[in-house]
PDB file of N, CA and C in Angstrom:
ATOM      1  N   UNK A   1      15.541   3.671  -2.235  1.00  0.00           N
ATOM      2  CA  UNK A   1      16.043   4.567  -3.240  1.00  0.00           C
ATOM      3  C   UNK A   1      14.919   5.493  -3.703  1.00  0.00           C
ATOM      4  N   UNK A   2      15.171   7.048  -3.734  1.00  0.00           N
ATOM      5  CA  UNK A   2      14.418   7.579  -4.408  1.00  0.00           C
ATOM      6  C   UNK A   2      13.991   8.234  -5.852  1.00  0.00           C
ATOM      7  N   UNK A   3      12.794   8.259  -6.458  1.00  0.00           N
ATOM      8  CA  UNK A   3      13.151   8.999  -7.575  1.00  0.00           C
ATOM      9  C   UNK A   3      13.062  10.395  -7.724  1.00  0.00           C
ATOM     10  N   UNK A   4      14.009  10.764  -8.731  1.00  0.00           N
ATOM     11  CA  UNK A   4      14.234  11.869  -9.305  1.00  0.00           C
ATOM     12  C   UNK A   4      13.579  12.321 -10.744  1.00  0.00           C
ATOM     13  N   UNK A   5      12.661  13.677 -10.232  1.00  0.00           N
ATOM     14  CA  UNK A   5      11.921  14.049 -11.447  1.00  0.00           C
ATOM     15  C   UNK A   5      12.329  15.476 -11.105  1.00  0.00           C
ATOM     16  N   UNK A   6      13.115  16.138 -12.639  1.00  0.00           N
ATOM     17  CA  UNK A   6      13.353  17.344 -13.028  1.00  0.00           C
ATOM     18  C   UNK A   6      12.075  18.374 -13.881  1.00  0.00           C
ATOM     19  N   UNK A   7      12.224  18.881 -12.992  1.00  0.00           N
ATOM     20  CA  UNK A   7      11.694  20.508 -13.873  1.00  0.00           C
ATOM     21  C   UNK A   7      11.785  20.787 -15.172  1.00  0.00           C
ATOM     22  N   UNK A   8      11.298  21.075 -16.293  1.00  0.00           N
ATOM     23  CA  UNK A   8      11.546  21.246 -17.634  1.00  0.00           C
ATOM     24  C   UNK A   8      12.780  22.576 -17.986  1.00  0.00           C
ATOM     25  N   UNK A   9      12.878  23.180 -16.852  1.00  0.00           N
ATOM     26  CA  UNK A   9      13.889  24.400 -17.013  1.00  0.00           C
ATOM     27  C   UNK A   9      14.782  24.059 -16.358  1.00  0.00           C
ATOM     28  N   UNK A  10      14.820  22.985 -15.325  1.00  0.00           N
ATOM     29  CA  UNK A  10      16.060  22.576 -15.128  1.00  0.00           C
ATOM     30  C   UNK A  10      16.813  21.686 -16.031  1.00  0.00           C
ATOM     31  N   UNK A  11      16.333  20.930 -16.590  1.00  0.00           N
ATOM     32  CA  UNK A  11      16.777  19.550 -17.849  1.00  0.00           C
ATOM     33  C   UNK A  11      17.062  20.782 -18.846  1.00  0.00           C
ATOM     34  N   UNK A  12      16.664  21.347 -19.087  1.00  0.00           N
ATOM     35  CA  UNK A  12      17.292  22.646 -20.282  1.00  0.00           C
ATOM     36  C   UNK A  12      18.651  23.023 -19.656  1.00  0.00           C
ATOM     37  N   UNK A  13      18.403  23.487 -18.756  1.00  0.00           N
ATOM     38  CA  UNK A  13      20.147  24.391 -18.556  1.00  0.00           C
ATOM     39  C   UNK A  13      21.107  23.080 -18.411  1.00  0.00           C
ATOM     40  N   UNK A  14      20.716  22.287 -17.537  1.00  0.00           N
ATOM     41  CA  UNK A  14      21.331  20.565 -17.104  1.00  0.00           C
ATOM     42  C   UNK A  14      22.084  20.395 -18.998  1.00  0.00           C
ATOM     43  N   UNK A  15      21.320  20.090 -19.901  1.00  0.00           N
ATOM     44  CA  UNK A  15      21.670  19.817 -21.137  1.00  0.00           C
ATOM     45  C   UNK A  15      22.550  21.059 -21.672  1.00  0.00           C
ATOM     46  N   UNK A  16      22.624  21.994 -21.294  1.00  0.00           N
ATOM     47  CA  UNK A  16      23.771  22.826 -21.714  1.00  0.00           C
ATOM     48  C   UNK A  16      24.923  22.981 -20.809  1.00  0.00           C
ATOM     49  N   UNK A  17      25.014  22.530 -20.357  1.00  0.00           N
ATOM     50  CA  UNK A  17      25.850  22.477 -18.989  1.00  0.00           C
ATOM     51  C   UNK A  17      26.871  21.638 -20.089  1.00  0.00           C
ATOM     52  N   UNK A  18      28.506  21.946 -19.659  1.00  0.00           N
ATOM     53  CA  UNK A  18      29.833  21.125 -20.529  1.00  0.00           C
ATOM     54  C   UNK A  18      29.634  20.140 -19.811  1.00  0.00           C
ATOM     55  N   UNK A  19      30.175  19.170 -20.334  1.00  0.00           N
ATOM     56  CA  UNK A  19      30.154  17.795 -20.112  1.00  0.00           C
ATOM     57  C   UNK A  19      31.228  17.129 -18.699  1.00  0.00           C
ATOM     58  N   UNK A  20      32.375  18.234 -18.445  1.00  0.00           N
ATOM     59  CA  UNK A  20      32.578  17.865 -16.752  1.00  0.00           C
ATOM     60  C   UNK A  20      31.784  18.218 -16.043  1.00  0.00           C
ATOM     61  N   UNK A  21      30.980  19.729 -16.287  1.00  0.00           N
ATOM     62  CA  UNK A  21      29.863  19.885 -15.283  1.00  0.00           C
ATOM     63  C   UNK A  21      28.484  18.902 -15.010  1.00  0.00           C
ATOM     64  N   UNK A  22      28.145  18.281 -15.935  1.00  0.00           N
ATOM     65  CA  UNK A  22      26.946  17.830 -16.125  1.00  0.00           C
ATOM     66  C   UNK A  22      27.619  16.111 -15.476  1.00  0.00           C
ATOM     67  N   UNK A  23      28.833  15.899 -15.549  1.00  0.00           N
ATOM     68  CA  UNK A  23      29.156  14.635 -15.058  1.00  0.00           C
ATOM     69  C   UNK A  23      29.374  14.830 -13.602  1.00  0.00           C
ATOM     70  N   UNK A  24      29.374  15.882 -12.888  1.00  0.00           N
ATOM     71  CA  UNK A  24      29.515  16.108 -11.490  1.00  0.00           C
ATOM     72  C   UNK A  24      28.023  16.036 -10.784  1.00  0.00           C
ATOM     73  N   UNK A  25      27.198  16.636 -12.079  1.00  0.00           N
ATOM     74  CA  UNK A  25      25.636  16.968 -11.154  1.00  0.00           C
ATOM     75  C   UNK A  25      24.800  15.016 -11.442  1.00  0.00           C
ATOM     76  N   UNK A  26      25.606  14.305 -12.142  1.00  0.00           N
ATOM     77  CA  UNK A  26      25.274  13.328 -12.519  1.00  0.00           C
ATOM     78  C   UNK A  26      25.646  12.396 -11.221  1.00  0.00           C
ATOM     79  N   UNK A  27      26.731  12.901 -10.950  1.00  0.00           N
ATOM     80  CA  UNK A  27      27.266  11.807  -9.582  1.00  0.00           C
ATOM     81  C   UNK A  27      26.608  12.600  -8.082  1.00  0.00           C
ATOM     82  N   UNK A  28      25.887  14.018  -8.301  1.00  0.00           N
ATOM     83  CA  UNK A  28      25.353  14.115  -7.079  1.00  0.00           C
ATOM     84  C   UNK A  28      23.968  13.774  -7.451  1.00  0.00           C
ATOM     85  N   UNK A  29      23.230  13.266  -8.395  1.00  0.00           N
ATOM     86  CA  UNK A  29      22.179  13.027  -8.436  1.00  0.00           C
ATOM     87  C   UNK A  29      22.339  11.452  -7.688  1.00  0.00           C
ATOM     88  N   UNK A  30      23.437  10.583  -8.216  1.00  0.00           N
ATOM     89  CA  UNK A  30      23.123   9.224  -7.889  1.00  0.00           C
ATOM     90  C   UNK A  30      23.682   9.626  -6.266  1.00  0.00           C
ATOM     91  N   UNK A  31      24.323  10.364  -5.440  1.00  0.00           N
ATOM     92  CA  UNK A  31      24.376  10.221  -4.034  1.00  0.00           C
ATOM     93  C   UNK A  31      22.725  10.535  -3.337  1.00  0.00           C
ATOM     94  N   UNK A  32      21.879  11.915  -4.350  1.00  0.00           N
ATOM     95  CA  UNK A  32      20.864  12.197  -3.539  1.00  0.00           C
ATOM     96  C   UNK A  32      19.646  11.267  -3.513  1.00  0.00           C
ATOM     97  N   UNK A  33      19.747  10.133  -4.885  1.00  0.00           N
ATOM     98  CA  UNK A  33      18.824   9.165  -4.837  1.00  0.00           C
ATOM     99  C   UNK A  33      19.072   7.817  -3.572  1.00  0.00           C
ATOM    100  N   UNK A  34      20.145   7.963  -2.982  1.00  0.00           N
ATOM    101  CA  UNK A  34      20.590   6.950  -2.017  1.00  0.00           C
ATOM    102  C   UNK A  34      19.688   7.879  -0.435  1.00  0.00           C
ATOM    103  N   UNK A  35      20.653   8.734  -0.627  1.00  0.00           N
ATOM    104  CA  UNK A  35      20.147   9.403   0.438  1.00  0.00           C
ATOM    105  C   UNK A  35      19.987  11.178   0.727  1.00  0.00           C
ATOM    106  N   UNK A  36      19.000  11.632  -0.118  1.00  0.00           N
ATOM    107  CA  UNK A  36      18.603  13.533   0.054  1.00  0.00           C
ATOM    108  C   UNK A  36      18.798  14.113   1.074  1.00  0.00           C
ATOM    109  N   UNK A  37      19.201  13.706   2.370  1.00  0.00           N
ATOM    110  CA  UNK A  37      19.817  14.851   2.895  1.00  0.00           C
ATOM    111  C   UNK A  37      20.955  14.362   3.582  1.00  0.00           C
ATOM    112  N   UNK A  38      22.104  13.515   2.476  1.00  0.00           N
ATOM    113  CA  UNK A  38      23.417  13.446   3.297  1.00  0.00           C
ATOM    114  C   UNK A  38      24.405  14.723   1.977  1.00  0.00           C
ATOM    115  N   UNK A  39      25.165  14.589   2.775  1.00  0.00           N
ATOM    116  CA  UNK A  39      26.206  15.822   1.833  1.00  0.00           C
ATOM    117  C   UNK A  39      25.779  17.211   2.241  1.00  0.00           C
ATOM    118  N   UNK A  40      26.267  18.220   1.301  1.00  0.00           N
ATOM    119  CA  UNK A  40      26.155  19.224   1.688  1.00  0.00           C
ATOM    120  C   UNK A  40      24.686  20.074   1.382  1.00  0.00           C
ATOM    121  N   UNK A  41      24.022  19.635   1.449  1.00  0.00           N
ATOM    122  CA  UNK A  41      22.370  19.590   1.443  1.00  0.00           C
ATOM    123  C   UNK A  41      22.215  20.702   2.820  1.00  0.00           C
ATOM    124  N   UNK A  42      20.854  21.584   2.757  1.00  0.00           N
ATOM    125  CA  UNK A  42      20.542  22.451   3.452  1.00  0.00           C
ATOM    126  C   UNK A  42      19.153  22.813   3.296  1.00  0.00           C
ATOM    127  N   UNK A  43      18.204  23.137   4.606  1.00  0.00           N
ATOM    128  CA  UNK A  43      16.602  23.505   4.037  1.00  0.00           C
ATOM    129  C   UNK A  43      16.688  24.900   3.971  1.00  0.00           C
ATOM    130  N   UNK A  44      15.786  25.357   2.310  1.00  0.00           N
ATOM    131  CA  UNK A  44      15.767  26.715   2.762  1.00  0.00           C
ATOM    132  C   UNK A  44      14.886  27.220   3.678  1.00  0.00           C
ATOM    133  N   UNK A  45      15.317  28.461   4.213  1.00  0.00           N
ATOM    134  CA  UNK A  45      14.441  28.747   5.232  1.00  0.00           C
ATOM    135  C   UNK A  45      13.197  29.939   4.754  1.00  0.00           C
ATOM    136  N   UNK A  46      13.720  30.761   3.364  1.00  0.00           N
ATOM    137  CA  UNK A  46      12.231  30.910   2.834  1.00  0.00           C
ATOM    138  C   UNK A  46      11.472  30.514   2.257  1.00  0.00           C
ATOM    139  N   UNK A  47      12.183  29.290   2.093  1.00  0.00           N
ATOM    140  CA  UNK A  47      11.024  28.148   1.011  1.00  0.00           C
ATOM    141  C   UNK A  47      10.608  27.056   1.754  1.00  0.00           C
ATOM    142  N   UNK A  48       9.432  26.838   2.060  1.00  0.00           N
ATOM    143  CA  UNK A  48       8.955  25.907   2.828  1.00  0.00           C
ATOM    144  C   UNK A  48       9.054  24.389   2.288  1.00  0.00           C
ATOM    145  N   UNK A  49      10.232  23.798   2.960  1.00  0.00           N
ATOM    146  CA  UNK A  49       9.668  22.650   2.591  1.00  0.00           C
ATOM    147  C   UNK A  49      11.105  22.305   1.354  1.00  0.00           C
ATOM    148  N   UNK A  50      11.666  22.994   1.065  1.00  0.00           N
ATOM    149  CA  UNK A  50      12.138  23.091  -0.377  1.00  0.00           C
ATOM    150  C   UNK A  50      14.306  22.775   0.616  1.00  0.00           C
ATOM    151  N   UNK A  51      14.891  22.188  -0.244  1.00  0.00           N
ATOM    152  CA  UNK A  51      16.303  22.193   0.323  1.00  0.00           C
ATOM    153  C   UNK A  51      17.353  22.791  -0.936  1.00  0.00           C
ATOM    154  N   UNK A  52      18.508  23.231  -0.703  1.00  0.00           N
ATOM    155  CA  UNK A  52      19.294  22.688  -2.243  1.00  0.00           C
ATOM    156  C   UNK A  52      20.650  21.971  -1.708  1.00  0.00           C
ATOM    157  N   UNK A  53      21.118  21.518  -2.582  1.00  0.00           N
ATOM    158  CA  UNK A  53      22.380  21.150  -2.585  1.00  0.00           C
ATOM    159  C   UNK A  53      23.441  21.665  -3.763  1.00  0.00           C
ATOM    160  N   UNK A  54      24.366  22.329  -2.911  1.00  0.00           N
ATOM    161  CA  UNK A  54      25.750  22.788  -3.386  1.00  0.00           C
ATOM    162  C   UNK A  54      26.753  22.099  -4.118  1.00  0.00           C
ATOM    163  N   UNK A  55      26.703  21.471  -5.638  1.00  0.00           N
ATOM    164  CA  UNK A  55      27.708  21.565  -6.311  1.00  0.00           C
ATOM    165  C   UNK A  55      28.641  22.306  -7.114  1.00  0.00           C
ATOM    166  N   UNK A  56      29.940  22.536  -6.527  1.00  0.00           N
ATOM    167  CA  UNK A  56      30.624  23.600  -6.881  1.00  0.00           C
ATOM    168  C   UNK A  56      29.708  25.078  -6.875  1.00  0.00           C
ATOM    169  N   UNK A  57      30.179  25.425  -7.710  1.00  0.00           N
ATOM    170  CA  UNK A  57      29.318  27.064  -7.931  1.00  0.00           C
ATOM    171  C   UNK A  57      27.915  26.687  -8.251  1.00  0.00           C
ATOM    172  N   UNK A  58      27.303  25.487  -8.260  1.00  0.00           N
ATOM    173  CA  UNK A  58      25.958  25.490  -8.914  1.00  0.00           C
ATOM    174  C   UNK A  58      25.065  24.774  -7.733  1.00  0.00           C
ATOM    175  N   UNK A  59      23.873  25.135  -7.821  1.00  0.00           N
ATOM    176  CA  UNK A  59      22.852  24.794  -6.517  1.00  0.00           C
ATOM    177  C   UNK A  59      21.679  23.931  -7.264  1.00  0.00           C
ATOM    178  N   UNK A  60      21.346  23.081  -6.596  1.00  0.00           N
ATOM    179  CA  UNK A  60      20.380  22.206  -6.818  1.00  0.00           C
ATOM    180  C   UNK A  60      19.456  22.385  -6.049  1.00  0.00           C
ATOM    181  N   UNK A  61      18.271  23.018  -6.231  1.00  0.00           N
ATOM    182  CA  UNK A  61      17.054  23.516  -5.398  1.00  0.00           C
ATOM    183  C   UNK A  61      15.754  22.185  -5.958  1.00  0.00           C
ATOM    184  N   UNK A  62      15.578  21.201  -4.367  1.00  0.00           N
ATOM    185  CA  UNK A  62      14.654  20.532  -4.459  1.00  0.00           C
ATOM    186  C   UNK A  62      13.940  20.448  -3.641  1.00  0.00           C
ATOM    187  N   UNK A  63      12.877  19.550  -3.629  1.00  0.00           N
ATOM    188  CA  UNK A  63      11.903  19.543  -2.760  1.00  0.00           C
ATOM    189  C   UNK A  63      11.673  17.861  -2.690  1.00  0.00           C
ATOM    190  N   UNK A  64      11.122  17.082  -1.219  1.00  0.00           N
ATOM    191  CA  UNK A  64      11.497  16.081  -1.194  1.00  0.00           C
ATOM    192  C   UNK A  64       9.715  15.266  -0.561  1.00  0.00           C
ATOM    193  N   UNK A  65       9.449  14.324  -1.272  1.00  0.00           N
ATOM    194  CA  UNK A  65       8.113  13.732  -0.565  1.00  0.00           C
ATOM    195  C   UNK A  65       8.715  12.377  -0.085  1.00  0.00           C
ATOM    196  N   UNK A  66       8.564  11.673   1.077  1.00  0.00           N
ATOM    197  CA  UNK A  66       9.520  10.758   1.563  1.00  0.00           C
ATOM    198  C   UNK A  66       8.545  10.158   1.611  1.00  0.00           C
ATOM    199  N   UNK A  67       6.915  10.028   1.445  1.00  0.00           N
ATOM    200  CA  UNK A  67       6.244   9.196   1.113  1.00  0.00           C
ATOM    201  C   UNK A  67       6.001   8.456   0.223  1.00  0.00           C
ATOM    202  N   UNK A  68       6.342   9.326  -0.989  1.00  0.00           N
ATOM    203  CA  UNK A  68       6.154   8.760  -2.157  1.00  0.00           C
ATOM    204  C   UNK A  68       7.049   8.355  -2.880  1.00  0.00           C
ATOM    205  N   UNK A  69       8.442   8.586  -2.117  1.00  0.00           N
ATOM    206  CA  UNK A  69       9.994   8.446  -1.956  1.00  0.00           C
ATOM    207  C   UNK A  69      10.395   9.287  -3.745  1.00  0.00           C
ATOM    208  N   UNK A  70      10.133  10.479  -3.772  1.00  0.00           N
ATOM    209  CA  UNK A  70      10.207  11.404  -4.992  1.00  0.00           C
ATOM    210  C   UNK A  70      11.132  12.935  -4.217  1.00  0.00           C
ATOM    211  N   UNK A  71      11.829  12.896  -5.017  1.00  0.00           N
ATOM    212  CA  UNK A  71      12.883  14.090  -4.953  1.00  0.00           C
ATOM    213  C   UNK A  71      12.012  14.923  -6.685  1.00  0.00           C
ATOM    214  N   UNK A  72      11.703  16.562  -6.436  1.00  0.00           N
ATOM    215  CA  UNK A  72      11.317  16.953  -7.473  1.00  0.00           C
ATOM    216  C   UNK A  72      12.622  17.895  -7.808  1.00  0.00           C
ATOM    217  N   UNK A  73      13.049  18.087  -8.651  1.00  0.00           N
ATOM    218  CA  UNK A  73      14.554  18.738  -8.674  1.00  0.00           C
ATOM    219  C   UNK A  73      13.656  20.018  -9.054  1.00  0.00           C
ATOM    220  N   UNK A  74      13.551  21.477  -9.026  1.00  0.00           N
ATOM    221  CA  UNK A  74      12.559  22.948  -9.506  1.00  0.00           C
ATOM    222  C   UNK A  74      13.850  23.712  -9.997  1.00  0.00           C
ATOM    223  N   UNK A  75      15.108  23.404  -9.783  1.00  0.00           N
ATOM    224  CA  UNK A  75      15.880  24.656 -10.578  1.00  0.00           C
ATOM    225  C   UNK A  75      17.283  23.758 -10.388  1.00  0.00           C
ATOM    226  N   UNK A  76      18.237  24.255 -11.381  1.00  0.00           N
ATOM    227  CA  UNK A  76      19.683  24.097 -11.149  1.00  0.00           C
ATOM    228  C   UNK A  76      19.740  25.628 -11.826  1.00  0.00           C
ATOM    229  N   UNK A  77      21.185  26.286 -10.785  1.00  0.00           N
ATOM    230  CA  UNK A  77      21.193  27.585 -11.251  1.00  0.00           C
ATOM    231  C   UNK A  77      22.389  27.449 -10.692  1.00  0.00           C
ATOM    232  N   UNK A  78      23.134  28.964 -10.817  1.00  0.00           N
ATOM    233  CA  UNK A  78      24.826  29.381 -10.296  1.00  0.00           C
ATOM    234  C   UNK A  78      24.258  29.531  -9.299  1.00  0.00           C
ATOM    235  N   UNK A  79      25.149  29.974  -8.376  1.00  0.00           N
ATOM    236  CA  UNK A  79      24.795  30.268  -6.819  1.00  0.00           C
ATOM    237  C   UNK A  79      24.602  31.773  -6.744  1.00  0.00           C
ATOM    238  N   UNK A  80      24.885  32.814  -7.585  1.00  0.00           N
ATOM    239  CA  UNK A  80      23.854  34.028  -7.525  1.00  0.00           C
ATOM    240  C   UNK A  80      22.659  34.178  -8.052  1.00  0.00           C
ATOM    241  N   UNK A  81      22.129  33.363  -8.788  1.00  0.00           N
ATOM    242  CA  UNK A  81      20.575  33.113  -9.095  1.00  0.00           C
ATOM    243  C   UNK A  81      19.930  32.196  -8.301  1.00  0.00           C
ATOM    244  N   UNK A  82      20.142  31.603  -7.741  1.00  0.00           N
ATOM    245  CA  UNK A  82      19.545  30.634  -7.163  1.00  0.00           C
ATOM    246  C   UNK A  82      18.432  30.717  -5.836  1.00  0.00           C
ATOM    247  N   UNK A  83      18.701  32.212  -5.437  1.00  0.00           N
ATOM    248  CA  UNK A  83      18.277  32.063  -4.228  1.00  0.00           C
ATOM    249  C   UNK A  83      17.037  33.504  -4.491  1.00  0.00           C
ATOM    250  N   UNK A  84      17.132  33.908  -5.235  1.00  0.00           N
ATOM    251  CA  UNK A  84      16.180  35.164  -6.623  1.00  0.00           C
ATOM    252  C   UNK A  84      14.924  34.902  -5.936  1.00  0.00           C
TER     253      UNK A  84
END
């Protein structure tokens, strides 16, 4: 299992997020701590190193050390900011 450590600007928007949204990014957090690249997960290709995953309209842009078994979450955004 891996852990998950958020960004300080992501836990901000995450906490304003309504409470069905924030219960959806809650159940893809516990799938990506099982396993970060099953689902609809993708690497970006101008960010080295960096993947997101697609819930609903909102993107989860992370980055993954499988050594240290740490997922760093760097943004949750809509899917027209996200890729900025």
């Amino acid at each position: 299992m891996f852990e998950i450590r958020v960004a300080k600007h992501a836990q901000r928007y995450y906490d304003r997020l309504p409470a069905d949204l924030a219960a959806r990014l809650d159940r893809a957090f516990t799938r990506l701590r099982e396993d970060p690249f099953a689902g609809d997960v993708k690497r970006l290709q101008s960010y080295e190193g960096s993947y997101r995953l697609r819930v609903g309209d909102l993107r989860i842009l992370f980055t993954v050390n499988l050594e240290a078994r740490v997922i760093e979450v760097a943004a949750i955004l809509p899917r027209g900011q996200a890729y900025r």
